[in-house]
Protein backbone atom coordinates (compact mmCIF):
# COMPACT_ATOMS: atom_id res chain seq x y z
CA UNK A 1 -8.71 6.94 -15.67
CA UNK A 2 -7.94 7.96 -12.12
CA UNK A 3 -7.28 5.18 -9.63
CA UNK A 4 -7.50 4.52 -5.71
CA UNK A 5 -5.04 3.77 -3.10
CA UNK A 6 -5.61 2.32 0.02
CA UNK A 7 -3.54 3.34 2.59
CA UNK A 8 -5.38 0.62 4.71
CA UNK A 9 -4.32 -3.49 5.61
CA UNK A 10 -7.64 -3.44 6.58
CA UNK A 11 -9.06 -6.50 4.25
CA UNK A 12 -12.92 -5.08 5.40
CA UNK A 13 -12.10 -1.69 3.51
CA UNK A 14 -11.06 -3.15 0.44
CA UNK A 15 -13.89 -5.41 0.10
CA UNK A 16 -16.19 -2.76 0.19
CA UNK A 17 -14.38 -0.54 -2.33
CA UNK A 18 -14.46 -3.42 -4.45
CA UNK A 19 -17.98 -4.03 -4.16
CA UNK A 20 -18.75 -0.78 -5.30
CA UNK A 21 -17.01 -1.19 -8.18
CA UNK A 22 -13.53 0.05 -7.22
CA UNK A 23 -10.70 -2.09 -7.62
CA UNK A 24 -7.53 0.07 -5.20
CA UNK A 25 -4.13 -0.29 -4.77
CA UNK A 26 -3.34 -1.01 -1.63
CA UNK A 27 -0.12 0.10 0.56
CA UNK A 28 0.27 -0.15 4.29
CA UNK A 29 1.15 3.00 5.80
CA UNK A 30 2.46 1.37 9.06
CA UNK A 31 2.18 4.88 11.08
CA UNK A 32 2.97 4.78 14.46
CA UNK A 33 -0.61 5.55 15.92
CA UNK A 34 0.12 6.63 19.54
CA UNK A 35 2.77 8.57 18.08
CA UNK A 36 0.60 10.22 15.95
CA UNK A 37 -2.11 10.87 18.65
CA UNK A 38 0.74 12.05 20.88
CA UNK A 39 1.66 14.94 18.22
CA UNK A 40 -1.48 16.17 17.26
CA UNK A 41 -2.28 16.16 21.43
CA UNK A 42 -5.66 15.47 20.35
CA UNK A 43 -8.44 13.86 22.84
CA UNK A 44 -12.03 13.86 21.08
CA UNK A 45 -12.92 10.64 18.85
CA UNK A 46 -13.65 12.70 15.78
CA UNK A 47 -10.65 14.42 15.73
CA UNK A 48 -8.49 11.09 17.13
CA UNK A 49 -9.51 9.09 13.63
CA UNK A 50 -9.21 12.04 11.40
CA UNK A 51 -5.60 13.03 12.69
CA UNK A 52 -4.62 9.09 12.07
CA UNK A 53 -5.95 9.11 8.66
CA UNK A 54 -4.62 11.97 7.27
CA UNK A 55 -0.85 10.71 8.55
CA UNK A 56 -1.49 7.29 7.12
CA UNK A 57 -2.60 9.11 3.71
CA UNK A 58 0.50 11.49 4.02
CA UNK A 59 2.92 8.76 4.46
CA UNK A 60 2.24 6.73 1.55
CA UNK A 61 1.38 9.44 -0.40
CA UNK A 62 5.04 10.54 -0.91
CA UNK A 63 6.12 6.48 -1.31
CA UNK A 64 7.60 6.14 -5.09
CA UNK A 65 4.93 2.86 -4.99
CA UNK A 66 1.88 5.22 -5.43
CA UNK A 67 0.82 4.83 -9.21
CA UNK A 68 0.86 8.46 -10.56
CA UNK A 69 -3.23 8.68 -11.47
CA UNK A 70 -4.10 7.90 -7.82
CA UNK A 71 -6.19 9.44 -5.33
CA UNK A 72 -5.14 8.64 -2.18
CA UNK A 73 -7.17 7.09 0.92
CA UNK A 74 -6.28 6.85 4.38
CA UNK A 75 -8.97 5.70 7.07
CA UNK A 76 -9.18 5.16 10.48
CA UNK A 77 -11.92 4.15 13.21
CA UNK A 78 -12.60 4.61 17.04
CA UNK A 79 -15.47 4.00 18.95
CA UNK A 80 -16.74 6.35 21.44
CA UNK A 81 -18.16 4.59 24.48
CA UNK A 82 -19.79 5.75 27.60
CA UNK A 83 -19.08 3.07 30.47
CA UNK A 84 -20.45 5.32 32.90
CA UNK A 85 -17.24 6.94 34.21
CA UNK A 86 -17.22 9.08 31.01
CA UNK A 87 -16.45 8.64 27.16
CA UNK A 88 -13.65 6.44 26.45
CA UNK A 89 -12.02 6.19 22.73
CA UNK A 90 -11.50 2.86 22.05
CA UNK A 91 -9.09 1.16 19.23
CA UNK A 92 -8.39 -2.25 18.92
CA UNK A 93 -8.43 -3.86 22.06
CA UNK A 94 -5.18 -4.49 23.80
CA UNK A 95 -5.62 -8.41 24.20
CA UNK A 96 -8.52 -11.00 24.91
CA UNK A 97 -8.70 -10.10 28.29
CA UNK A 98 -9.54 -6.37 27.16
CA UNK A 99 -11.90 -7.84 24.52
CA UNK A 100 -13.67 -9.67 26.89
CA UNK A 101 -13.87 -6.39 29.46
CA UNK A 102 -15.51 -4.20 26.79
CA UNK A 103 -17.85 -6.87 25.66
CA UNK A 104 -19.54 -7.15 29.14
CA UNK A 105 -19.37 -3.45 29.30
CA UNK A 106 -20.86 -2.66 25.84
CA UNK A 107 -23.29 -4.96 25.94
CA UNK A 108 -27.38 -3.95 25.56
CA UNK A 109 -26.07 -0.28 25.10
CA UNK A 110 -24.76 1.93 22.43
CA UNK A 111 -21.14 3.80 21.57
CA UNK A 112 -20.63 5.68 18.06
CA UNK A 113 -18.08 4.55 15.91
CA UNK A 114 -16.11 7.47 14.12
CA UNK A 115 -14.33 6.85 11.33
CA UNK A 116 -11.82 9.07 9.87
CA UNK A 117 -11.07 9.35 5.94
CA UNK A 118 -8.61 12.00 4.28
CA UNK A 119 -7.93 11.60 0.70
CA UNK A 120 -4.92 13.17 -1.30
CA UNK A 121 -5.13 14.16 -5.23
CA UNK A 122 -1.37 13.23 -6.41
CA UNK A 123 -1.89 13.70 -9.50
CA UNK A 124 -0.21 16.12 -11.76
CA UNK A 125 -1.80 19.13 -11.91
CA UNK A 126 -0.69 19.50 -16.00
CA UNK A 127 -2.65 16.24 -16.31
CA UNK A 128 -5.65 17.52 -13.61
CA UNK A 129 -4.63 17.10 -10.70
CA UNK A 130 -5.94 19.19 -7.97
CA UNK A 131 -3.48 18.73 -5.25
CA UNK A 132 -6.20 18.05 -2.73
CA UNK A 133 -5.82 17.27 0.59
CA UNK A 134 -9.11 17.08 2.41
CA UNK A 135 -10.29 14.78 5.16
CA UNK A 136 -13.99 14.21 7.12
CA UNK A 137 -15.44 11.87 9.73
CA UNK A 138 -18.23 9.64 9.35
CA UNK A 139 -20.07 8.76 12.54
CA UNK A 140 -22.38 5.92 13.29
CA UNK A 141 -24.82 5.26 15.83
CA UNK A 142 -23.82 1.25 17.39
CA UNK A 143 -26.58 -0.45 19.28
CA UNK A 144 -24.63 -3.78 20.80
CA UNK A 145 -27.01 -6.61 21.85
CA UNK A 146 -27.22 -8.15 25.33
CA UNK A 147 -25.30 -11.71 24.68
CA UNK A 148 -24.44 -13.90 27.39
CA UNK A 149 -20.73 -14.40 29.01
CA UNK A 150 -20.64 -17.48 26.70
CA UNK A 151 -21.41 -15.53 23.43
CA UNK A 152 -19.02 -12.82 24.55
CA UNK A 153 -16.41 -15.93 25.59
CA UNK A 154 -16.56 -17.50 22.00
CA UNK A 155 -16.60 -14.55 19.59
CA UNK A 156 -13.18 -13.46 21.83
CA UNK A 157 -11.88 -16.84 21.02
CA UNK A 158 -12.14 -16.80 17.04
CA UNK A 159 -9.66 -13.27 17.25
CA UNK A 160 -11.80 -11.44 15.25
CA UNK A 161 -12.59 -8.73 18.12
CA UNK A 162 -9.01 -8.39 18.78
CA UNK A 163 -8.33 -6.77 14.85
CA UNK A 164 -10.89 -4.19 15.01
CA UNK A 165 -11.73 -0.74 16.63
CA UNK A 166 -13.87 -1.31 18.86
CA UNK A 167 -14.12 -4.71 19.23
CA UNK A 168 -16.53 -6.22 16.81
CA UNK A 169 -17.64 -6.22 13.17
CA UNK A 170 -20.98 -6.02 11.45
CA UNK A 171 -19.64 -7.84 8.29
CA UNK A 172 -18.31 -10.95 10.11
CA UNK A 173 -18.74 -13.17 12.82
CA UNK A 174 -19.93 -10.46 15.15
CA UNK A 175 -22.88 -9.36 13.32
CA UNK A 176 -25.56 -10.94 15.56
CA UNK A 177 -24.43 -9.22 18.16
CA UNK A 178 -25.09 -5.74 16.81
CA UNK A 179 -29.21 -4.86 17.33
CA UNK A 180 -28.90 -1.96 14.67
CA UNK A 181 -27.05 1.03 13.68
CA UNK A 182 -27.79 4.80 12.69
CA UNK A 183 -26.03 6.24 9.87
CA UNK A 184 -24.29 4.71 7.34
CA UNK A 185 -23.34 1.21 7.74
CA UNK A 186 -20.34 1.15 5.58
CA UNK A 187 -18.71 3.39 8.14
CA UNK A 188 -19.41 0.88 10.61
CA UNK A 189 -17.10 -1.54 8.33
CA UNK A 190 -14.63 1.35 7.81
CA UNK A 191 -15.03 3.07 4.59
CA UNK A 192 -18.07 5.47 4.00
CA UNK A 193 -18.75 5.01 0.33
CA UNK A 194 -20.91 8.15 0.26
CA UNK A 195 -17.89 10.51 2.16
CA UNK A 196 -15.53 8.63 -0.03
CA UNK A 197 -17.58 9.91 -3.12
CA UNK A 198 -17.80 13.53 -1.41
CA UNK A 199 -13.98 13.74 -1.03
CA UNK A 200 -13.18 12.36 -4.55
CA UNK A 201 -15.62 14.89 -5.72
CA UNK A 202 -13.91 17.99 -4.18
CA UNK A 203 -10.97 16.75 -5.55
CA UNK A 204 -12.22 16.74 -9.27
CA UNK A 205 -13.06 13.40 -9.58
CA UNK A 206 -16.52 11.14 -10.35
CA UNK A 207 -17.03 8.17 -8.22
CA UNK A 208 -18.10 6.53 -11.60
CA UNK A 209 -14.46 7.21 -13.06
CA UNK A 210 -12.92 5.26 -10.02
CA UNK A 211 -14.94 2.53 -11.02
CA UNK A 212 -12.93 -0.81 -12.45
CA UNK A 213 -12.88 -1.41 -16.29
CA UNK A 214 -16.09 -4.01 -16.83
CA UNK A 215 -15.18 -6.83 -19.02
């Protein structure tokens, strides 16, 4: 058996691993993310979300908490949005009133949401472990619908915006306000199930055999 971690509080992740079939552990990193950004002196969204999930992986990789048959998984997401003065990379937004701003900007256009994934292999190589380390980006095509200033008004109200990149979900409450998407919509939630079986497979490992025990 070789398990998953999830270096992720993100309770959208770990629903979809679970869906799959995956049952992870799950320990917050708690990485200082404009530190991180700071260090790497990276710009781009691709390499923003990979830089930030690599350092979430690394840091709980090396916590004594990581059960010894794990595979760990760090993700991150950003959107990339053209407002018109050029591509911004947007994270969570800052408060309501930011929510709000990037709701009547993104809406009845499109941004691509990049999300980040590096996995790390600590298992012991006399029990076959690779000692992987190996990261990619999934990106996804967004196409936001035109709602009205009272749509926009009441979806900022529940909170949900204000705990996401980008500002909105496709599994919860802001689902009707995204027209379609192009790639792979787990991404858009924040785990690519597909990279996430790439990754595992460099690293020696079948998706199948991170799948929970059935009953």
């Amino acid at each position: 058996m070789t398990s998953l971690l999830l270096a992720s509080a993100s309770p959208a992740r770990l629903a979809t691993l679970r869906a799959a079939g995956l049952d992870p552990h799950v320990l917050v990193s708690g990485v200082d993310e404009p530190a991180v950004v700071e260090r790497y002196g990276v710009t781009d969204a691709e390499d923003v979300c990979l830089v930030l999930a690599k350092a979430k992986a690394e840091a709980v990789a090396g916590s004594e908490e990581v059960p010894e048959d794990a595979l760990v998984l760090g993700c991150d997401s950003v959107l990339a949005f053209d407002g018109g003065e050029g591509v911004e990379v947007l994270g969570k937004p800052a408060d309501a009133a930011d929510a709000t701003a990037r709701w009547r900007a993104m809406r009845g256009r499109s941004g691509v949401l990049h999300t980040g994934h590096w996995l790390i292999d600590v298992r012991d190589p006399a029990e076959g472990g690779s000692g992987a380390t190996l990261g990619g980006v999934a990106s996804v095509t967004v196409h936001f619908a035109d709602v009205s200033d009272a749509e926009v008004e009441a979806y900022v109200a529940t909170g949900e915006p204000l705990a996401v990149a980008g500002a909105f979900t496709l599994d919860g409450l802001g689902g009707a306000f995204v027209r379609g998407v192009e790639g792979d919509p787990h991404a858009v939630v924040g785990v690519s199930l597909p990279l996430v079986r790439d990754l595992a497979r460099e690293a020696g490992v079948l998706w199948t055999d991170l799948w929970a025990p059935r009953g």
